[in-house]
PDB file of N, CA and C in Angstrom:
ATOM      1  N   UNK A   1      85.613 -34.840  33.454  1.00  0.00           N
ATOM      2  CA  UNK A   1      84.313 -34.222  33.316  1.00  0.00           C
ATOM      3  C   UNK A   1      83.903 -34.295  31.841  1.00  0.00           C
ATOM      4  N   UNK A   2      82.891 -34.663  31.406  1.00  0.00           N
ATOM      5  CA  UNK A   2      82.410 -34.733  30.192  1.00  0.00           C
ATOM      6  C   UNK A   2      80.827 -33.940  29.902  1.00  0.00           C
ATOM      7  N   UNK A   3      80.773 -33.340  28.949  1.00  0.00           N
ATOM      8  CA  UNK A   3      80.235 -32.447  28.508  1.00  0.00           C
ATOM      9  C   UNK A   3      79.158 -33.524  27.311  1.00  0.00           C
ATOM     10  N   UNK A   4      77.721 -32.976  27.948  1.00  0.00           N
ATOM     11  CA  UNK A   4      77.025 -33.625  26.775  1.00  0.00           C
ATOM     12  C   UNK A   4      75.964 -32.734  26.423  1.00  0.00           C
ATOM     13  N   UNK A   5      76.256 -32.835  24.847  1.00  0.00           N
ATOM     14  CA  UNK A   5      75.455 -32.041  24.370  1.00  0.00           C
ATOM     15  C   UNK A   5      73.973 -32.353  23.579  1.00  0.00           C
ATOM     16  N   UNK A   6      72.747 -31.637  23.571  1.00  0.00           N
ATOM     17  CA  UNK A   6      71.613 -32.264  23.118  1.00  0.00           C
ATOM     18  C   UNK A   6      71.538 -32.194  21.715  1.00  0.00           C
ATOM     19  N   UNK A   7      72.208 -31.362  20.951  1.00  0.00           N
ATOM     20  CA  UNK A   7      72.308 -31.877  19.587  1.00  0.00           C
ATOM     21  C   UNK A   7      73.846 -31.761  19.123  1.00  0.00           C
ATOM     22  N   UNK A   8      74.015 -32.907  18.485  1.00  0.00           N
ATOM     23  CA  UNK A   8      75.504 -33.097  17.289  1.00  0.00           C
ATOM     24  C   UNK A   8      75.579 -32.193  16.305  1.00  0.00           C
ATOM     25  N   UNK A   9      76.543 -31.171  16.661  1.00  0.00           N
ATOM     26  CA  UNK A   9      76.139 -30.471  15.174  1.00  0.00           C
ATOM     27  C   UNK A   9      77.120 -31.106  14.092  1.00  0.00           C
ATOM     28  N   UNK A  10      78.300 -31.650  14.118  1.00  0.00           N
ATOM     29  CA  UNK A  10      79.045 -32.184  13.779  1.00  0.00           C
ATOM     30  C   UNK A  10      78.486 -33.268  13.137  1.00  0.00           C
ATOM     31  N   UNK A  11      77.944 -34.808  13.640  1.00  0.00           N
ATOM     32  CA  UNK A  11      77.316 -35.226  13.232  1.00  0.00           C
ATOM     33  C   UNK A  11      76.175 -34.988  11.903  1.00  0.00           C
ATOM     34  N   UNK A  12      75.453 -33.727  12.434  1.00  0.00           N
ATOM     35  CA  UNK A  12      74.599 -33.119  11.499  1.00  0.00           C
ATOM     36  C   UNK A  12      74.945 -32.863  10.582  1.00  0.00           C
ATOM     37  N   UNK A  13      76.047 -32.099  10.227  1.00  0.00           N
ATOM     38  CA  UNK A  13      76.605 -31.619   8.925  1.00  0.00           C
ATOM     39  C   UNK A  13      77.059 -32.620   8.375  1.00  0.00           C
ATOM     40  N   UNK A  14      77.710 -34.031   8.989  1.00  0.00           N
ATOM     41  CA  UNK A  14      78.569 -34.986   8.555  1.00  0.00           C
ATOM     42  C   UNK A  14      77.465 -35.824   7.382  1.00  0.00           C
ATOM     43  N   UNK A  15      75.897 -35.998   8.407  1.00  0.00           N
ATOM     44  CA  UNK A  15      74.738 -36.286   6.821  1.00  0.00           C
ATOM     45  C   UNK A  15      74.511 -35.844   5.970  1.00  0.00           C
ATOM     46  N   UNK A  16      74.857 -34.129   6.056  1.00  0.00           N
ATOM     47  CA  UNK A  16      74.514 -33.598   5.070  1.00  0.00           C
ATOM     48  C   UNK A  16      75.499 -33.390   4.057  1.00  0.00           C
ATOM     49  N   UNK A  17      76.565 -34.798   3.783  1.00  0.00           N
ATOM     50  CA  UNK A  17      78.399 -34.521   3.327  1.00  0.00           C
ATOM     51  C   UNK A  17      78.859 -32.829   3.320  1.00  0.00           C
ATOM     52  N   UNK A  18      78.483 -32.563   4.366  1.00  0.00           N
ATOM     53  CA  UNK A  18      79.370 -30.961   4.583  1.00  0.00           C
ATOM     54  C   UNK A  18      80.816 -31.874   5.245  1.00  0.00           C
ATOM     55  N   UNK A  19      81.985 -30.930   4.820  1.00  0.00           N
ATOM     56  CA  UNK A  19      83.066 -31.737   5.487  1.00  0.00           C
ATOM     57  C   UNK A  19      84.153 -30.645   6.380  1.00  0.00           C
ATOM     58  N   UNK A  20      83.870 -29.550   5.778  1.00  0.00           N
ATOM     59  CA  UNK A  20      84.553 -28.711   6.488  1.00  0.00           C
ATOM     60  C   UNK A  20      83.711 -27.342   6.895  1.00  0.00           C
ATOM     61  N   UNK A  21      83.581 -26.412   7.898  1.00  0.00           N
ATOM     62  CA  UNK A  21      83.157 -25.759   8.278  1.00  0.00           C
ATOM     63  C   UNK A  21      83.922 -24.345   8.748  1.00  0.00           C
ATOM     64  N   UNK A  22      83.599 -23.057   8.153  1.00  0.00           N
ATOM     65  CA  UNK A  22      83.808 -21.657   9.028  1.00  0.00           C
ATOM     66  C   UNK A  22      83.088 -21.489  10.373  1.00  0.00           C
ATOM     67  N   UNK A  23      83.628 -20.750  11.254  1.00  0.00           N
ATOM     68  CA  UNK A  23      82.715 -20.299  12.158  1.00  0.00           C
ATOM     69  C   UNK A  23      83.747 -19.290  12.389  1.00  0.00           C
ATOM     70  N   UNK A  24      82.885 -17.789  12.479  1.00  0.00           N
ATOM     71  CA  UNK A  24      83.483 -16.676  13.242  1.00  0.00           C
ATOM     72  C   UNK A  24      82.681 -16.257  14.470  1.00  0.00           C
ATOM     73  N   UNK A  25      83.362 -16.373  15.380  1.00  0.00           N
ATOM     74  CA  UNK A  25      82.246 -16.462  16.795  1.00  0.00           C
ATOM     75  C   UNK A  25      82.879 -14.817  17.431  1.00  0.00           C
ATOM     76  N   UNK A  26      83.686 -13.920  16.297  1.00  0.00           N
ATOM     77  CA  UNK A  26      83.607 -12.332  17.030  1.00  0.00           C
ATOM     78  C   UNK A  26      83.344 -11.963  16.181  1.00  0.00           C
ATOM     79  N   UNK A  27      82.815 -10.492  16.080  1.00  0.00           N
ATOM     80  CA  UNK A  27      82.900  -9.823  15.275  1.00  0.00           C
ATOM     81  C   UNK A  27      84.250  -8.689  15.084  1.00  0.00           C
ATOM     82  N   UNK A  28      85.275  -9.247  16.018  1.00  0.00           N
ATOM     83  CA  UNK A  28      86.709  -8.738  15.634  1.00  0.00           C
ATOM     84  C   UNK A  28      87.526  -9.103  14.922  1.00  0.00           C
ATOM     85  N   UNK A  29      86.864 -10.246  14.237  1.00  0.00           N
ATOM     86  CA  UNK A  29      87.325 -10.913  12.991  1.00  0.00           C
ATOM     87  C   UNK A  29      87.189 -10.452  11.332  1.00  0.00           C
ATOM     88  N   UNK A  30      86.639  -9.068  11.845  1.00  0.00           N
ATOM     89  CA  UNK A  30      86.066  -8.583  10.514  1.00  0.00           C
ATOM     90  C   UNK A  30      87.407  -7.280  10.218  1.00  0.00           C
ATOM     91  N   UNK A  31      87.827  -6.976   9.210  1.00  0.00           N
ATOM     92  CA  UNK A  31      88.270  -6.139   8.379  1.00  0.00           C
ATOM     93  C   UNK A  31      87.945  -5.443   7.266  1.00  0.00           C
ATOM     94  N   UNK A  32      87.727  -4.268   7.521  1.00  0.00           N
ATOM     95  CA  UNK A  32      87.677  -3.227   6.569  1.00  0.00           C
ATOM     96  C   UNK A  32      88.638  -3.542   5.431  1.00  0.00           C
ATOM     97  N   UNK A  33      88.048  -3.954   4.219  1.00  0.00           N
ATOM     98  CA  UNK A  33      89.762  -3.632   3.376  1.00  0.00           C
ATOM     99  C   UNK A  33      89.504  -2.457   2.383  1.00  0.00           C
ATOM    100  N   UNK A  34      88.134  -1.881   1.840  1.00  0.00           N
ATOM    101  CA  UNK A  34      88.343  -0.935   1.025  1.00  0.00           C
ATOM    102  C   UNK A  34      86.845  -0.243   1.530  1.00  0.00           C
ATOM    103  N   UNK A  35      86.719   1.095   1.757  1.00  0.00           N
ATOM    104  CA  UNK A  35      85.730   1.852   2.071  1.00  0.00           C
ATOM    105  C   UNK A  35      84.603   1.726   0.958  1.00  0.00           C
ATOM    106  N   UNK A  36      83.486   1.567   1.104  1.00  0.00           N
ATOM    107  CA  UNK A  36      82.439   2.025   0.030  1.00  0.00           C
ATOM    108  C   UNK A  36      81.480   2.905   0.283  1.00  0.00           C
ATOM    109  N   UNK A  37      81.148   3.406  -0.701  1.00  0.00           N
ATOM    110  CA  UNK A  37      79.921   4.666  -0.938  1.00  0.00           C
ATOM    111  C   UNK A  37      78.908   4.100   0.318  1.00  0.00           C
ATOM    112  N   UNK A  38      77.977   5.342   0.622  1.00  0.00           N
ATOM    113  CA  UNK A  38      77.339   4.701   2.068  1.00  0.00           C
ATOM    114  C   UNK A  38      75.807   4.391   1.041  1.00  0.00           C
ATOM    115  N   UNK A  39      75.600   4.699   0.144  1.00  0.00           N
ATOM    116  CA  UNK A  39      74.680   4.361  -1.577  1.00  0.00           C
ATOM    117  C   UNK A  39      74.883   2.764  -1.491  1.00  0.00           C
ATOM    118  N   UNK A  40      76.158   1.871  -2.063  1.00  0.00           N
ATOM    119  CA  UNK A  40      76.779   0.855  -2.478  1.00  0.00           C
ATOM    120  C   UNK A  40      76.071  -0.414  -2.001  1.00  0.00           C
ATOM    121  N   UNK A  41      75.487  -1.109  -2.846  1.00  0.00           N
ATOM    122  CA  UNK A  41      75.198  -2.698  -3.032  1.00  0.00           C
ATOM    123  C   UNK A  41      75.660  -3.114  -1.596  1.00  0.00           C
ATOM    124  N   UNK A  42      77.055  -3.199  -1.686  1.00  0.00           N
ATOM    125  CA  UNK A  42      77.954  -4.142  -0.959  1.00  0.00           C
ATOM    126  C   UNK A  42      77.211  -3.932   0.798  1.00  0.00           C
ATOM    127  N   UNK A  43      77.238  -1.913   1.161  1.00  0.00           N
ATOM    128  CA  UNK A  43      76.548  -1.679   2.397  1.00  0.00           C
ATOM    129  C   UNK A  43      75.511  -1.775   2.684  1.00  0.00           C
ATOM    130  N   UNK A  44      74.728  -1.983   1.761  1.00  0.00           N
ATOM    131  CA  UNK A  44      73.279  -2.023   1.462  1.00  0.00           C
ATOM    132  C   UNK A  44      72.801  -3.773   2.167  1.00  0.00           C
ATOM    133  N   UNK A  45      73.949  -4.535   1.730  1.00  0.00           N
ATOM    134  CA  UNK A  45      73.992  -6.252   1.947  1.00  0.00           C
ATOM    135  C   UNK A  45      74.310  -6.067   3.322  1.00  0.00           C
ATOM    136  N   UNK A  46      75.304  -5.610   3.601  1.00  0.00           N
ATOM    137  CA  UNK A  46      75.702  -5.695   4.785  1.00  0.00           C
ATOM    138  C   UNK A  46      74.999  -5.437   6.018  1.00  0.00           C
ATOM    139  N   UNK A  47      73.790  -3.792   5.546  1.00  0.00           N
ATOM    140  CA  UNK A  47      72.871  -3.578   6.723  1.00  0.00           C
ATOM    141  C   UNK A  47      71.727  -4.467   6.893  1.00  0.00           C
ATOM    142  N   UNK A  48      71.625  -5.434   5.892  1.00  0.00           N
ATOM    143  CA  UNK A  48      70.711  -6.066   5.789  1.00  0.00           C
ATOM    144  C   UNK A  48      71.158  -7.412   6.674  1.00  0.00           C
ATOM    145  N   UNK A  49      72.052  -7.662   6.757  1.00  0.00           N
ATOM    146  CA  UNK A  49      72.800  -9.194   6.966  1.00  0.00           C
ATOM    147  C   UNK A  49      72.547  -8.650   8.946  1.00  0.00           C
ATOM    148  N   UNK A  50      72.926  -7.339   9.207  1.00  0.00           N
ATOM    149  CA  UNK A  50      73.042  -7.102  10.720  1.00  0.00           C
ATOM    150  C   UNK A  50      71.853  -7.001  11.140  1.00  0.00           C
ATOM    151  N   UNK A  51      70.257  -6.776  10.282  1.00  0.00           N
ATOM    152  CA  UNK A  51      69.535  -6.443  10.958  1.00  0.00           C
ATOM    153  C   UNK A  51      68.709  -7.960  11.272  1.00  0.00           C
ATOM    154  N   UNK A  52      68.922  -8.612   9.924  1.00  0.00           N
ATOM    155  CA  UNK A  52      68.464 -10.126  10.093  1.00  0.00           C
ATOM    156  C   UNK A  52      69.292 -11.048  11.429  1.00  0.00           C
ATOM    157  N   UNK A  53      70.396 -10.577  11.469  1.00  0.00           N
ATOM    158  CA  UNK A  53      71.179 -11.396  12.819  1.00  0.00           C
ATOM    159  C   UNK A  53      70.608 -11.459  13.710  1.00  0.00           C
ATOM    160  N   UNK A  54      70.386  -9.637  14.325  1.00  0.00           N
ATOM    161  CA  UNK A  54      70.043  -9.387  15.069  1.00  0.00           C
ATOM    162  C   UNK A  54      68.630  -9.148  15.214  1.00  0.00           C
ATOM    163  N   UNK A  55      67.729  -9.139  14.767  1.00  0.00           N
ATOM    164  CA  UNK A  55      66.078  -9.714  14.753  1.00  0.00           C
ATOM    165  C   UNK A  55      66.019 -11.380  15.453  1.00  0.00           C
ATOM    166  N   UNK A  56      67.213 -12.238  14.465  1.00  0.00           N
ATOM    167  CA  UNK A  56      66.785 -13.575  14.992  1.00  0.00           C
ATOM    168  C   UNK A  56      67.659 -13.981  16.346  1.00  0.00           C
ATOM    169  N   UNK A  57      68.775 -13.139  16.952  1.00  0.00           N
ATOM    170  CA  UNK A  57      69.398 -13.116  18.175  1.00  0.00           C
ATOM    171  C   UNK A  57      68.765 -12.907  19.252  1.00  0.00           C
ATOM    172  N   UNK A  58      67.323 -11.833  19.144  1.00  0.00           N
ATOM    173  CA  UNK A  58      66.665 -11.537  20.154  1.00  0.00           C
ATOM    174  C   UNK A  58      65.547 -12.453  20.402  1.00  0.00           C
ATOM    175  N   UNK A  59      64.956 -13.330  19.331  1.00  0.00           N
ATOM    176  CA  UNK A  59      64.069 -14.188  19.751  1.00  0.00           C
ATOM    177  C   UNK A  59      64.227 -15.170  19.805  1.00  0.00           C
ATOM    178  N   UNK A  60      65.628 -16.177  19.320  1.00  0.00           N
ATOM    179  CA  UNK A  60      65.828 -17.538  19.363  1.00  0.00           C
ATOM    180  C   UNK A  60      66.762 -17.788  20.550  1.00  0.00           C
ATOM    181  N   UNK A  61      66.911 -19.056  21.239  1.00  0.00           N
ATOM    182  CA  UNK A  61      67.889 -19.244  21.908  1.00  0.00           C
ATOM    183  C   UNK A  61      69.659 -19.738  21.228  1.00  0.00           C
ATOM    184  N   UNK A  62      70.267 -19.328  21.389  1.00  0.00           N
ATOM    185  CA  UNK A  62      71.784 -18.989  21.071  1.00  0.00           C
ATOM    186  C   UNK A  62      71.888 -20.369  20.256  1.00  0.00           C
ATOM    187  N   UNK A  63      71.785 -21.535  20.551  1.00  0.00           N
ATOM    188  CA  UNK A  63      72.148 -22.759  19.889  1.00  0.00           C
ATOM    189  C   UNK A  63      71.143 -22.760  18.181  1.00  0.00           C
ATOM    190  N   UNK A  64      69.990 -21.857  18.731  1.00  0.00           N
ATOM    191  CA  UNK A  64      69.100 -22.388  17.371  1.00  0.00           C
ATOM    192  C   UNK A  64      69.647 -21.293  16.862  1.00  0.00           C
ATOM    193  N   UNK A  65      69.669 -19.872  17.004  1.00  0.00           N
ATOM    194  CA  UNK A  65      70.169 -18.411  16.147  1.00  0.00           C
ATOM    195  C   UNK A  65      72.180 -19.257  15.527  1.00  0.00           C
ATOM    196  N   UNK A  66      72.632 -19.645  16.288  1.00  0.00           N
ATOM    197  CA  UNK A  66      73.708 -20.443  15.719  1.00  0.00           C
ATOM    198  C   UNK A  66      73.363 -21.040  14.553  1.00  0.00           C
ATOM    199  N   UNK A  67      72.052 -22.155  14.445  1.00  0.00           N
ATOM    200  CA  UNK A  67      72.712 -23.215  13.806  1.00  0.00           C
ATOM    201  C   UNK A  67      71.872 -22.172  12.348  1.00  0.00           C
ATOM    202  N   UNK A  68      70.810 -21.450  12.414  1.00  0.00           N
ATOM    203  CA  UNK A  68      69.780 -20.611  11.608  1.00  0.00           C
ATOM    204  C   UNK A  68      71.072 -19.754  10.609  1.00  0.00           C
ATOM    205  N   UNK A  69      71.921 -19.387  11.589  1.00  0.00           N
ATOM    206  CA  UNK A  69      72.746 -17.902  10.978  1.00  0.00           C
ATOM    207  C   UNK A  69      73.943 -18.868   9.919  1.00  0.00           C
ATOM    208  N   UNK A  70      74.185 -20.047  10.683  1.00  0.00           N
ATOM    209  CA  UNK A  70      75.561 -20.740   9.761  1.00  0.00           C
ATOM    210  C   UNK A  70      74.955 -20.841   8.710  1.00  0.00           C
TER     211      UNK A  70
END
């Protein structure tokens, strides 16, 4: 059985000389390592990073919010 897909993302990155790639596809991949002030830069980035995810999760389809968020 072979699987075909409508866009290469692999390919894609390969033009753009990207050569290696992260992907975290849980968010159980995340660790706490040091608490910060609920004030702090760092949480401040962070609520910002979840609300942009999730703004563009609800209106794009999964392949485009993928390739938008990498």
């Amino acid at each position: 059985m072979s699987l075909t897909r409508d866009f290469d993302e692999e390919g894609y990155w390969a033009t753009r000389g990207v050569f290696s790639m992260l992907k975290v596809w849980s968010p159980d991949g995340l660790a706490v390592l040091k608490r910060s002030s609920p004030w702090s830069l760092e949480r401040s980035a962070w609520a910002f990073h979840q609300r942009y995810r999730l703004f563009w999760e609800r209106r794009l389809p999964p392949d485009e919010t993928g390739l938008l968020l990498a």
